[in-house]
C-alpha atoms as a PDB file:
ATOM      1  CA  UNK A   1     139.676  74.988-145.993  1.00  0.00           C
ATOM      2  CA  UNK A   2     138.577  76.650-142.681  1.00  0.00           C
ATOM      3  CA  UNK A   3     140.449  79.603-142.234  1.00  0.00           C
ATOM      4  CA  UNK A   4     137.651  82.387-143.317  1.00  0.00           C
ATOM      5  CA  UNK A   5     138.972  82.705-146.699  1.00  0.00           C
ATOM      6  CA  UNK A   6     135.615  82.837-148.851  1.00  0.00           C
ATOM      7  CA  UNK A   7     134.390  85.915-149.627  1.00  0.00           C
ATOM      8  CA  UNK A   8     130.310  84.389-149.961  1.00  0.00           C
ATOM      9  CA  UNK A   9     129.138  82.057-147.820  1.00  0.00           C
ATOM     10  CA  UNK A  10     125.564  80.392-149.053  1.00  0.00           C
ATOM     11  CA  UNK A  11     123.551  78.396-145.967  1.00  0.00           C
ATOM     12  CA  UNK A  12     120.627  76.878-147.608  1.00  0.00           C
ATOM     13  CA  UNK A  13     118.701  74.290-149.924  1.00  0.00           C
ATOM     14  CA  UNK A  14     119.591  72.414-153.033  1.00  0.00           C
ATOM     15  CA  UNK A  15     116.778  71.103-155.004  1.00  0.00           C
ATOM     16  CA  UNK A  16     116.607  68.697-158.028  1.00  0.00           C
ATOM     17  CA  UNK A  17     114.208  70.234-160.225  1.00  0.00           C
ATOM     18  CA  UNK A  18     111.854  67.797-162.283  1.00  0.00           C
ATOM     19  CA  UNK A  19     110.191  70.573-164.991  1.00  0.00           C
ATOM     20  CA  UNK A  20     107.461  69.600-167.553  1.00  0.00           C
ATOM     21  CA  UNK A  21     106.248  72.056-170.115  1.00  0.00           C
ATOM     22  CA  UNK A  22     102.388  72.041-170.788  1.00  0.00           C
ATOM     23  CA  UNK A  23     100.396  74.553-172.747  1.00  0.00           C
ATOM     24  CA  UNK A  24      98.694  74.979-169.432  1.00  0.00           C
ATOM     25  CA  UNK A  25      98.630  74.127-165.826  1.00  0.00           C
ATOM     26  CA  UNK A  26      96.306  71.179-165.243  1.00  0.00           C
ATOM     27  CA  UNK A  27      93.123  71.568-163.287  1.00  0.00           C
ATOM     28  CA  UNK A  28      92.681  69.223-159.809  1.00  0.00           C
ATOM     29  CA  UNK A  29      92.323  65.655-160.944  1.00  0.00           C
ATOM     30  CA  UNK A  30      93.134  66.359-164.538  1.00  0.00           C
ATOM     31  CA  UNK A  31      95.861  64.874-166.522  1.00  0.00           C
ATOM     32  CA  UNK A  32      97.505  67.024-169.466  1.00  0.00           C
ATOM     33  CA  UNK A  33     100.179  66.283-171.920  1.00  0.00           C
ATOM     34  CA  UNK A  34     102.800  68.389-171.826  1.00  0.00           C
ATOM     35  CA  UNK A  35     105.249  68.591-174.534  1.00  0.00           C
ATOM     36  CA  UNK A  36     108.844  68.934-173.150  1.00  0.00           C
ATOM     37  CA  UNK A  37     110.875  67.810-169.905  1.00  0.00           C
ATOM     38  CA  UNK A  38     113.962  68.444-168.302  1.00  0.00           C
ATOM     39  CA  UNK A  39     115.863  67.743-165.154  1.00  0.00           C
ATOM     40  CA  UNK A  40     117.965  70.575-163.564  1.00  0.00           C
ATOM     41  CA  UNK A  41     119.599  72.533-160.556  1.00  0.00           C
ATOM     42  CA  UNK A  42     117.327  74.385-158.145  1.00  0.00           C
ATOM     43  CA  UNK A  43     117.039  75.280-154.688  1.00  0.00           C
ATOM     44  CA  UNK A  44     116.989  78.980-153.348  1.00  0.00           C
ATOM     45  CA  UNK A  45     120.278  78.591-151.805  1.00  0.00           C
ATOM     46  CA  UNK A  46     122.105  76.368-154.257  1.00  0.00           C
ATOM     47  CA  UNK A  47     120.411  79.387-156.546  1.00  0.00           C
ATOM     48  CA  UNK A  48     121.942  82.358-154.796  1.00  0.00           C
ATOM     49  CA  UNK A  49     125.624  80.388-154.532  1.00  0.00           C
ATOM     50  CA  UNK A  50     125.739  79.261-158.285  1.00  0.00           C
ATOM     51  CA  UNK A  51     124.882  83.039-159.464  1.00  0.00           C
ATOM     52  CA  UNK A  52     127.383  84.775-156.800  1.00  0.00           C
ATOM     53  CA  UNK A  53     129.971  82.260-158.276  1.00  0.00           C
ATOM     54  CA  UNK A  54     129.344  82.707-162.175  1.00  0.00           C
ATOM     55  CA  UNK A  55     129.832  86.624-161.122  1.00  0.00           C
ATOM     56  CA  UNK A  56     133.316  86.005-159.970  1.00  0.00           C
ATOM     57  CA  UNK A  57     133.205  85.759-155.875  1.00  0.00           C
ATOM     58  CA  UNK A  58     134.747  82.911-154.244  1.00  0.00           C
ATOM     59  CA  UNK A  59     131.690  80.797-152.418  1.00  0.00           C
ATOM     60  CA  UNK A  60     131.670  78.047-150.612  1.00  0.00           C
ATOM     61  CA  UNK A  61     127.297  76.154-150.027  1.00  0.00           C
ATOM     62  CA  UNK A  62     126.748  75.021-147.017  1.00  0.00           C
ATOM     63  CA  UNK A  63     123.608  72.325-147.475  1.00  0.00           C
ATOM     64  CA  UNK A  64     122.895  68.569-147.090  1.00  0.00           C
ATOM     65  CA  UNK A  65     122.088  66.185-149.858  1.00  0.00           C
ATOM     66  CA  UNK A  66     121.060  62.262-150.060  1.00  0.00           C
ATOM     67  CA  UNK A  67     123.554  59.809-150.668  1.00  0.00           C
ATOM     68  CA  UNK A  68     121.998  59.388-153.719  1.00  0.00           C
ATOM     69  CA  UNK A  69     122.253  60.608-157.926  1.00  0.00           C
ATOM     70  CA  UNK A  70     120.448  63.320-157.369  1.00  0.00           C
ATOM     71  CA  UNK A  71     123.342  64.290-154.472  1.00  0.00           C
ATOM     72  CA  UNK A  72     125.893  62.887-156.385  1.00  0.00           C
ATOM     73  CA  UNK A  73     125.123  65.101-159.436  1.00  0.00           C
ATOM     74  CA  UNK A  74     124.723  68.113-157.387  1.00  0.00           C
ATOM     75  CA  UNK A  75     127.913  68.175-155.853  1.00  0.00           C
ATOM     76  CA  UNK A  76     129.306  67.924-159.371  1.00  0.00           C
ATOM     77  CA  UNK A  77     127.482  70.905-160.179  1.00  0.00           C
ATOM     78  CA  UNK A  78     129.078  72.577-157.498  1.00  0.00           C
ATOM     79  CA  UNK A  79     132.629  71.940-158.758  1.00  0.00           C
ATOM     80  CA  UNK A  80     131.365  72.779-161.990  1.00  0.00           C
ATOM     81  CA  UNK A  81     130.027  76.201-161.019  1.00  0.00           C
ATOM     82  CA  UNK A  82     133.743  76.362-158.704  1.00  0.00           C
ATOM     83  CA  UNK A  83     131.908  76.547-155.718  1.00  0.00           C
ATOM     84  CA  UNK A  84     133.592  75.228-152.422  1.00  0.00           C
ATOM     85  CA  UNK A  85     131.585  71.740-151.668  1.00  0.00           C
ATOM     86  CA  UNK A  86     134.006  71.374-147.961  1.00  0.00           C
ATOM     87  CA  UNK A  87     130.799  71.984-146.355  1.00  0.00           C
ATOM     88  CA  UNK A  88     127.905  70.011-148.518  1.00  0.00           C
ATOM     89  CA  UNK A  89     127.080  66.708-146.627  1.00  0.00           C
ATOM     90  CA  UNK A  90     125.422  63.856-147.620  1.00  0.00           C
ATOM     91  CA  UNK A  91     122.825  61.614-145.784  1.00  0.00           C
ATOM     92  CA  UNK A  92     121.065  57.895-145.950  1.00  0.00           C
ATOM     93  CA  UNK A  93     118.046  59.497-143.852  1.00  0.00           C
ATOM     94  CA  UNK A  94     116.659  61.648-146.473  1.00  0.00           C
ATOM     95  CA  UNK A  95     116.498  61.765-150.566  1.00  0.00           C
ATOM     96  CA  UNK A  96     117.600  65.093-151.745  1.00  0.00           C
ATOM     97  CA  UNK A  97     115.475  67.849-152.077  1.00  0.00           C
ATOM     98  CA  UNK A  98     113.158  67.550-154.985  1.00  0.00           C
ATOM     99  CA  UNK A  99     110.708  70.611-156.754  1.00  0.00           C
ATOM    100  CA  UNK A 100     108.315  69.355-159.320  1.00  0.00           C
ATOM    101  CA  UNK A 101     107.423  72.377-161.733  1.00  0.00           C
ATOM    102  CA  UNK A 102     104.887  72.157-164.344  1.00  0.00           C
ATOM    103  CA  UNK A 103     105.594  75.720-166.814  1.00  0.00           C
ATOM    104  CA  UNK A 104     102.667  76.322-169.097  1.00  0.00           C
ATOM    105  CA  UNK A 105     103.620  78.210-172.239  1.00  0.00           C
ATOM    106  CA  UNK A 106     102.447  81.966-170.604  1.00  0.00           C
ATOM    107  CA  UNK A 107     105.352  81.015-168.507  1.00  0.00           C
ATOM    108  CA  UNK A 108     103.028  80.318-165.217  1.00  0.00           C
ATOM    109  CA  UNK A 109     104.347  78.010-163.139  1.00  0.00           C
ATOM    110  CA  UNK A 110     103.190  75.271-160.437  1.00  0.00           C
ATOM    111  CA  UNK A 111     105.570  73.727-157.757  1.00  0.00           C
ATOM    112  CA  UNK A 112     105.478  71.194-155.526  1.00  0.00           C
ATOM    113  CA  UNK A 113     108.805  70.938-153.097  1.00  0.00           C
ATOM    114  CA  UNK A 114     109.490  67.531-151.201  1.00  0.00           C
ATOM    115  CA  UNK A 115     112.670  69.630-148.917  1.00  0.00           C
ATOM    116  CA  UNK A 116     114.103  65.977-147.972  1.00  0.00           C
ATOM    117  CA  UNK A 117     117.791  66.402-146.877  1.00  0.00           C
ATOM    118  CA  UNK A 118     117.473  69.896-146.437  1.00  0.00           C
ATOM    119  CA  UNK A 119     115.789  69.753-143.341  1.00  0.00           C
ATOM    120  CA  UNK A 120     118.424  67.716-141.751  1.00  0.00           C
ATOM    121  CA  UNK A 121     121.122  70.670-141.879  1.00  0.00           C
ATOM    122  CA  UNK A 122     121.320  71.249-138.255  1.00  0.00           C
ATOM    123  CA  UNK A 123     123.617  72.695-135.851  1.00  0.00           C
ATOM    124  CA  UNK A 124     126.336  69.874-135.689  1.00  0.00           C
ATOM    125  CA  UNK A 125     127.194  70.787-139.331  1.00  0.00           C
ATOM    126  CA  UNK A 126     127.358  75.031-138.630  1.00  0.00           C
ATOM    127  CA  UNK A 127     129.517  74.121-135.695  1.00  0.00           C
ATOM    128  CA  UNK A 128     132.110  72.860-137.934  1.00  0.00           C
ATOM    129  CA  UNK A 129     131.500  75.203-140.402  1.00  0.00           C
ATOM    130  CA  UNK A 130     131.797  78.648-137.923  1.00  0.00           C
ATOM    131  CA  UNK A 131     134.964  79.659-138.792  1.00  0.00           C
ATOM    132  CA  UNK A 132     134.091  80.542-142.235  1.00  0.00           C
ATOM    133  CA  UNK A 133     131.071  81.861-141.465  1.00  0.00           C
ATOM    134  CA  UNK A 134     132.822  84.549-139.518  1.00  0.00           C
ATOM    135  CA  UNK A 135     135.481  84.902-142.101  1.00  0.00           C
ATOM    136  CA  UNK A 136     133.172  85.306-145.139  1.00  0.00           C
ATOM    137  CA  UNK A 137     132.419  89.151-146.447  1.00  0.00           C
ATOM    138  CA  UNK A 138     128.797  87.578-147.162  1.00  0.00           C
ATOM    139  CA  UNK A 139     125.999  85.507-145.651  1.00  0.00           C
ATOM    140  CA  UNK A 140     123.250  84.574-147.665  1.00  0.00           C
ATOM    141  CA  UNK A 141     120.377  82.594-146.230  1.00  0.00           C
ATOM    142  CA  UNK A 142     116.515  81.532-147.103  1.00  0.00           C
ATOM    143  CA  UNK A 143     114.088  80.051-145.155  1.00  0.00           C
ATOM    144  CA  UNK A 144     114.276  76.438-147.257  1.00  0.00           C
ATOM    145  CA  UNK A 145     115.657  74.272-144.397  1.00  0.00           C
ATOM    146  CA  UNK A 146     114.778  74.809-140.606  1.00  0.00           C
ATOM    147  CA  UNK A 147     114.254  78.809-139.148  1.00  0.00           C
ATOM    148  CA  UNK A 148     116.215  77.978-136.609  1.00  0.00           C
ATOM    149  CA  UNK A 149     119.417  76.881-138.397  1.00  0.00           C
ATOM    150  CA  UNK A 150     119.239  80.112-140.402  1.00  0.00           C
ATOM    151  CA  UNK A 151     118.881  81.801-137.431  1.00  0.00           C
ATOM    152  CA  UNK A 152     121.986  79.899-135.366  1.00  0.00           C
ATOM    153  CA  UNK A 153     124.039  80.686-138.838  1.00  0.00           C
ATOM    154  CA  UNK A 154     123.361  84.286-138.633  1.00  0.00           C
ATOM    155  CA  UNK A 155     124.170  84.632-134.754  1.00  0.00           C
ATOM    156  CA  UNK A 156     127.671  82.158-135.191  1.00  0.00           C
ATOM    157  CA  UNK A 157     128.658  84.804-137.784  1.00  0.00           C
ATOM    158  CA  UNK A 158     127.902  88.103-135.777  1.00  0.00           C
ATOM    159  CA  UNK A 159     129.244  86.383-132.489  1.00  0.00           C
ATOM    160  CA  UNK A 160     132.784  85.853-134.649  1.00  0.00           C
ATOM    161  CA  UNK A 161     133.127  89.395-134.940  1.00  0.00           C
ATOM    162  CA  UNK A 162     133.459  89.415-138.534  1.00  0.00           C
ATOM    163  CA  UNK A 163     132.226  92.390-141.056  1.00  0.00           C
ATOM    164  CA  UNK A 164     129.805  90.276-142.718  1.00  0.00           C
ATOM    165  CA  UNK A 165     126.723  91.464-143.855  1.00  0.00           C
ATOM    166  CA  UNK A 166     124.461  88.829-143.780  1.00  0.00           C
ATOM    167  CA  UNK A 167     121.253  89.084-147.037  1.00  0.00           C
ATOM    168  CA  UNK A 168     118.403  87.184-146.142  1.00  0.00           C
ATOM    169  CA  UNK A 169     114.558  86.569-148.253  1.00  0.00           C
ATOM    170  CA  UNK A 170     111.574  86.455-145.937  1.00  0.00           C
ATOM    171  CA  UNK A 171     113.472  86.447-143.149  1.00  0.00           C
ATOM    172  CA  UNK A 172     112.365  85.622-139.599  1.00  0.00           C
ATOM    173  CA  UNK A 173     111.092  88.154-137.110  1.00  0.00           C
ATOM    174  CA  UNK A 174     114.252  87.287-134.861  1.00  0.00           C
ATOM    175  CA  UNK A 175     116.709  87.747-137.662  1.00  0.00           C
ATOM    176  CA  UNK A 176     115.742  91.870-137.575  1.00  0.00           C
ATOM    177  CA  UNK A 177     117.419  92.417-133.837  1.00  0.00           C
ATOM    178  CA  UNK A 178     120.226  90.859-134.385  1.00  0.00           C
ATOM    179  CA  UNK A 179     123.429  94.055-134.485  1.00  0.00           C
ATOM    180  CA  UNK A 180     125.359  94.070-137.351  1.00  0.00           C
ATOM    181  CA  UNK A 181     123.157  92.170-139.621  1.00  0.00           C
ATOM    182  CA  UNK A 182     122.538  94.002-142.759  1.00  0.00           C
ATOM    183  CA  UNK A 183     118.887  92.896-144.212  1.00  0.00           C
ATOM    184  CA  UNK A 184     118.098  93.319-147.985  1.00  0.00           C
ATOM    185  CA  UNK A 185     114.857  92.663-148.527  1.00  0.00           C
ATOM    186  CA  UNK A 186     112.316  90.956-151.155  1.00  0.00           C
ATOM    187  CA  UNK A 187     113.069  90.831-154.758  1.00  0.00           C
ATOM    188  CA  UNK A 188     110.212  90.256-157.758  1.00  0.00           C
ATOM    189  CA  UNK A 189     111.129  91.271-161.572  1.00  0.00           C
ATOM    190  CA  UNK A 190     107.626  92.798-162.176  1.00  0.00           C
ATOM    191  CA  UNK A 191     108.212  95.383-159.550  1.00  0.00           C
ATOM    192  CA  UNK A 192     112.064  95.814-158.612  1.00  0.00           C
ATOM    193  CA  UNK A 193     113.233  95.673-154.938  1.00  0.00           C
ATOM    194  CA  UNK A 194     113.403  97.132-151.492  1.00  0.00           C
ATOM    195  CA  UNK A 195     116.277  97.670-149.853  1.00  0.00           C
ATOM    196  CA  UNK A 196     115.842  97.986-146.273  1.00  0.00           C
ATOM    197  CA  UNK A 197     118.069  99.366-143.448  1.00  0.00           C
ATOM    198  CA  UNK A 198     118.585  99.006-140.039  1.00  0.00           C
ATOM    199  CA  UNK A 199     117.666 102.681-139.773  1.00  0.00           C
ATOM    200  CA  UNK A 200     114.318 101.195-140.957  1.00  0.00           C
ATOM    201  CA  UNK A 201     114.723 103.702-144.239  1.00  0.00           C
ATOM    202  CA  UNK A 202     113.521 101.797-147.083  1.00  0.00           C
ATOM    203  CA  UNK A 203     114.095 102.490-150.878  1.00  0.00           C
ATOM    204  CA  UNK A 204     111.967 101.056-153.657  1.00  0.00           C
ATOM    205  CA  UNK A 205     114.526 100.309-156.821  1.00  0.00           C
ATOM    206  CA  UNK A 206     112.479  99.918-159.895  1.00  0.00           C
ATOM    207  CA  UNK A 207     113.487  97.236-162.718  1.00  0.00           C
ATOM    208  CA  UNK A 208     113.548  97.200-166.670  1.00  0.00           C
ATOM    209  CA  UNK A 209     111.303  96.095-168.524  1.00  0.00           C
ATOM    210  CA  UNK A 210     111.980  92.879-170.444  1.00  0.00           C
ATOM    211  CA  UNK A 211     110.494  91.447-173.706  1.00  0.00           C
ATOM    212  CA  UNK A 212     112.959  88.460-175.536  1.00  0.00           C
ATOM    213  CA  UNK A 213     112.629  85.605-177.933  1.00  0.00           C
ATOM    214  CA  UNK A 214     113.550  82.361-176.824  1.00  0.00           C
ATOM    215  CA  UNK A 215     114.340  79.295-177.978  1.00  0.00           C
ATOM    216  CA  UNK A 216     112.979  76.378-174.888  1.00  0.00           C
ATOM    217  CA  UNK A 217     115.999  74.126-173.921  1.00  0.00           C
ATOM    218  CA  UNK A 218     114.373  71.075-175.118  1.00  0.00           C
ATOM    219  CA  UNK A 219     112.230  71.409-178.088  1.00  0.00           C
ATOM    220  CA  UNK A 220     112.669  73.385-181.051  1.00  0.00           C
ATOM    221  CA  UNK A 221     109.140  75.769-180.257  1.00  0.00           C
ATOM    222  CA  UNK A 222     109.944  79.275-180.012  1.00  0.00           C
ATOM    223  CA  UNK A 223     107.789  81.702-177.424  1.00  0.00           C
ATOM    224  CA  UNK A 224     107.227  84.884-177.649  1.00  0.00           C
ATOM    225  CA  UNK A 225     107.587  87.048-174.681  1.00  0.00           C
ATOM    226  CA  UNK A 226     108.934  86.977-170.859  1.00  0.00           C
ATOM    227  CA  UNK A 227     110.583  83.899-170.551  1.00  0.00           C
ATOM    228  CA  UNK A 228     109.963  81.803-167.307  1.00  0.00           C
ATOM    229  CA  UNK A 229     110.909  83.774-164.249  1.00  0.00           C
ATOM    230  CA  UNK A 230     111.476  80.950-161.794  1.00  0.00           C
ATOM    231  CA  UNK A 231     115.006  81.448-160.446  1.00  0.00           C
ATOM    232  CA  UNK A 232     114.941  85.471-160.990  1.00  0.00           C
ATOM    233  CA  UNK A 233     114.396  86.352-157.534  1.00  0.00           C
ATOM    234  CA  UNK A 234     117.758  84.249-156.874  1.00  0.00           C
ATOM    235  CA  UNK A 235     119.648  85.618-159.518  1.00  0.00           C
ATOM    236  CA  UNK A 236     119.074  89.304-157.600  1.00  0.00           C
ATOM    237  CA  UNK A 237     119.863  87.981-154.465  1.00  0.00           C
ATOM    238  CA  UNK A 238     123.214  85.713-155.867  1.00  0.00           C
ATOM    239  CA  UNK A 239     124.249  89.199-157.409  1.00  0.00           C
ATOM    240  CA  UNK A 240     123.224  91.357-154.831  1.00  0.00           C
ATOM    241  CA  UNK A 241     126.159  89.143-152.369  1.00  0.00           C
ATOM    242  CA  UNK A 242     128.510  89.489-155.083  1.00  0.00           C
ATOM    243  CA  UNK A 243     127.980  93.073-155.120  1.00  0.00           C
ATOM    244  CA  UNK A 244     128.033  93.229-151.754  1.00  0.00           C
ATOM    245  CA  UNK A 245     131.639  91.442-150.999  1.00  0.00           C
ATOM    246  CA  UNK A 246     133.478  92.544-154.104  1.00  0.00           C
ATOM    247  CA  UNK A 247     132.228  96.453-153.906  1.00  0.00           C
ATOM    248  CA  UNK A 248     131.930  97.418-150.020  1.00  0.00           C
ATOM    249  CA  UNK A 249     131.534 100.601-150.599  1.00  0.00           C
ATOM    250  CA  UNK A 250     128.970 100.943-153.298  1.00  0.00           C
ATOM    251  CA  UNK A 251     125.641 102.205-151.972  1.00  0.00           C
ATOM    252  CA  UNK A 252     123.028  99.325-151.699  1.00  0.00           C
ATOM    253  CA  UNK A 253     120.562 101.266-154.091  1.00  0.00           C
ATOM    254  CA  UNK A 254     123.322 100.836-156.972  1.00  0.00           C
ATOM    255  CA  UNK A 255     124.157  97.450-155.423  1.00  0.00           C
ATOM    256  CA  UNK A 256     120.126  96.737-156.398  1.00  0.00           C
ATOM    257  CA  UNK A 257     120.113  98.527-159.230  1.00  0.00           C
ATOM    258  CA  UNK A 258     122.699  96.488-160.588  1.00  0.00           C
ATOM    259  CA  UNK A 259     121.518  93.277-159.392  1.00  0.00           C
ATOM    260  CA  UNK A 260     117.878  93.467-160.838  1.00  0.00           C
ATOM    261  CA  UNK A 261     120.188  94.101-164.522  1.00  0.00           C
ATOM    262  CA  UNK A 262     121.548  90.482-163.816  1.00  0.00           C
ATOM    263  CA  UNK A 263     118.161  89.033-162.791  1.00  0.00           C
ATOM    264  CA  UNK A 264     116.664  90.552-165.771  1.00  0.00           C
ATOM    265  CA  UNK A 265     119.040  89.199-167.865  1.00  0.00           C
ATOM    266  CA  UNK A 266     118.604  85.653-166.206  1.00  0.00           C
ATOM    267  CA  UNK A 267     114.757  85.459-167.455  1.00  0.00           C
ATOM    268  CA  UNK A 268     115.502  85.880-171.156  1.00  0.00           C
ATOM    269  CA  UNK A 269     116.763  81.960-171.336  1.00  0.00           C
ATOM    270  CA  UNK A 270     114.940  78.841-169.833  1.00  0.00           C
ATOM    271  CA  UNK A 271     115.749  77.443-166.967  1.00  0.00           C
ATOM    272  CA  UNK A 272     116.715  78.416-163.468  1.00  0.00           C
ATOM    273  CA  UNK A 273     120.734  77.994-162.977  1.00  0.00           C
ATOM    274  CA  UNK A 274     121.115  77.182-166.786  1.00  0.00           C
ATOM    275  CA  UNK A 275     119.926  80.544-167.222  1.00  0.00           C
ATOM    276  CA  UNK A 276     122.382  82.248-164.883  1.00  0.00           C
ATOM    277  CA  UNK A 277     124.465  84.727-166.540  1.00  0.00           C
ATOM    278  CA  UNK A 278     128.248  84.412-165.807  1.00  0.00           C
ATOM    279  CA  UNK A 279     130.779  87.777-165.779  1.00  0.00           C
ATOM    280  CA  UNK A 280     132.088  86.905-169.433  1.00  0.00           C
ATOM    281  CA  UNK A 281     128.666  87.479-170.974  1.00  0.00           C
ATOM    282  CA  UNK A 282     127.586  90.778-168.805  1.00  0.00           C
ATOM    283  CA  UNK A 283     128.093  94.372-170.057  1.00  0.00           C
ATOM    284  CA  UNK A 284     131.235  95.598-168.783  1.00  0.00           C
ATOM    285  CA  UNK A 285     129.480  98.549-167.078  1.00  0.00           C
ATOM    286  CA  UNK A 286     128.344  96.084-164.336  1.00  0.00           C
ATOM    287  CA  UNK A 287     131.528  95.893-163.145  1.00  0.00           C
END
C-alpha cells in the first residue's frame, strides 16, 4: 500500500531487548547474579510506532532488520501490534539491533546498544517509501539509525507537499530550518515536557506524579515504588503522534498534557512495549 493512506508514519530503529534484573548494577569487572530475565521489543522507533498503534492510529514502521529470529519475531510483533510492515526490510549484512539492559531493583538501568541493521536504512529504501511519507498526517523520527536518513525522511515529506507535522527527539541542528516541520521537543517523566514552536515560544508541561505496586513480569517479587521507566519517553512521543493525527486541532500543550497521562501510565508495569497501554484500558477522558 503506497497511496499515502497512513495516518503515522514511524522512520526509525527496532531493537531486541536482552533485560536482566539484579539488585544492583554491577561495578567494572564485576560479575553479579541477577535474579530474573526476559527478552522483549525495543527500539525508540519501533517504541513510538507500537504505542501510536495500541492508541488507535493507523501506522505503518519504516526500519531494517536481520534476516534472522530476532527479525523474524519482530515483524510478527508488528502484525501483532497491526502496524503496516510494507516498509520493514530485512538484511544478511547486519544482525538486528540488539540493547542489553541490566535493571537493578531501584529501577536504574544500564544499556548497551549494538544498532546492527539499523544503520543500513538508507536512502534506496525512503525512495520507495516517499509516497507515504508525504501522505501520512505524522512523521516520527529519532536519531537511532544514520542523521542523515532522518534528515532525507523529513525533507521527502515536506518536498511532497503534504500537511504532515513531522515530531522528532534530539533532533539535528538541520532538522530546525526546515518550513513546515513542526518540532516537539524532549520528553522525561520526572519533569514533564517542552513543547517547542517554530515561533521559538516554548511551554514547559508538567507531569503527575506516580507511585504503583507492581508485580515484575518474570518472578513472583513485588517492588515497591516507580516502576522501570525505560520506554516512557516513547510512550509520550507514540501518543503525542497519535494526538497529533487524530486531533489536528487540539493545542499541542493539551496534546502534551495528554500524552505525559499515557507515559505515566506506561511506567506502572514492567517492560518497555509490554507496558504500553492500548485505547481499551485508558480513561475515556483521553479521548
Amino acid at each position: 500500500m503506497t497511496d499515502g493512506t497512513y495516518e503515522v508514519v514511524v522512520v526509525g530503529s527496532c531493537m531486541t531487548d536482552l533485560v536482566s534484573q539484579a539488585p544492583r548494577l554491577p561495578k567494572a569487572g564485576e560479575t553479579i547474579h541477577g535474579h530474573g530475565f526476559f527478552i522483549g521489543f525495543g527500539g525508540k522507533g519501533a517504541n513510538q510506532c507500537v504505542q501510536a498503534a495500541r492508541l488507535g492510529t493507523k501506522t505503518a514502521m519504516v526500519c531494517k532488520v536481520g534476516k534472522d529470529f530476532f527479525g523474524d519475531n519482530y515483524i510478527q510483533n508488528f502484525k501483532n501490534n497491526g502496524i503496516s510492515t510494507e516498509f520493514v526490510r530485512q538484511t544478511e549484512q547486519a544482525a538486528t539491533g540488539a540493547a542489553t539492559i541490566i535493571v537493578n531493583d531501584e529501577g536504574e538501568n544500564a544499556i548497551v546498544i549494538v544498532a546492527g541493521a539499523n544503520l543500513l536504512l538508507g536512502e534506496e529504501e525512503l525512495q520507495w517509501v516517499e509516497p507515504a511519507l508525504g501522505g501520512a498526517k505524522v512523521l516520527v523520527c529519532q536519531l537511532e539509525i544514520e542523521p542523515d536518513v532522518t534528515l532525507l525522511a523529513l525533507r521527502m515529506a515536506r518536498d511532497r507537499g503534504g500537511e504532515s507535522a513531522p515530531v522528532a527527539q534530539q533532533s539535528p541542528p538541520a532538522v530546525f530550518p526546515l518550513p513546515n516541520v513542526d518540532v516537539s521537543a524532549l520528553s522525561a517523566l520526572h519533569m514533564g515536557s517542552l513543547a517547542m514552536y517554530k515561533s521559538h515560544r516554548v511551554t514547559h508541561i508538567t507531569s503527575q506524579s506516580v507511585s504503583c505496586v507492581f508485580i515484575q513480569s518474570v518472578s513472583s517479587e513485588v517492588t515497591h515504588g516507580i516502576a522501570q521507566s525505560y520506554g516512557a519517553g516513547d510512550s509520550f512521543i507514540g501518543a503525542l503522534a497519535f494526538y497529533t493525527a487524530q486531533y489536528p486541532t487540539m493545542p499541542l500543550e493539551e496534546m502534551a498534557r495528554r500524552a505525559n497521562q499515557v507515559a505515566a501510565i506506561s511506567v506502572q508495569a514492567a517492560g518497555t512495549q509490554a507496558s504500553y497501554p492500548s485505547r481499551g484500558g485508558l480513561p475515556p477522558h483521553l479521548f
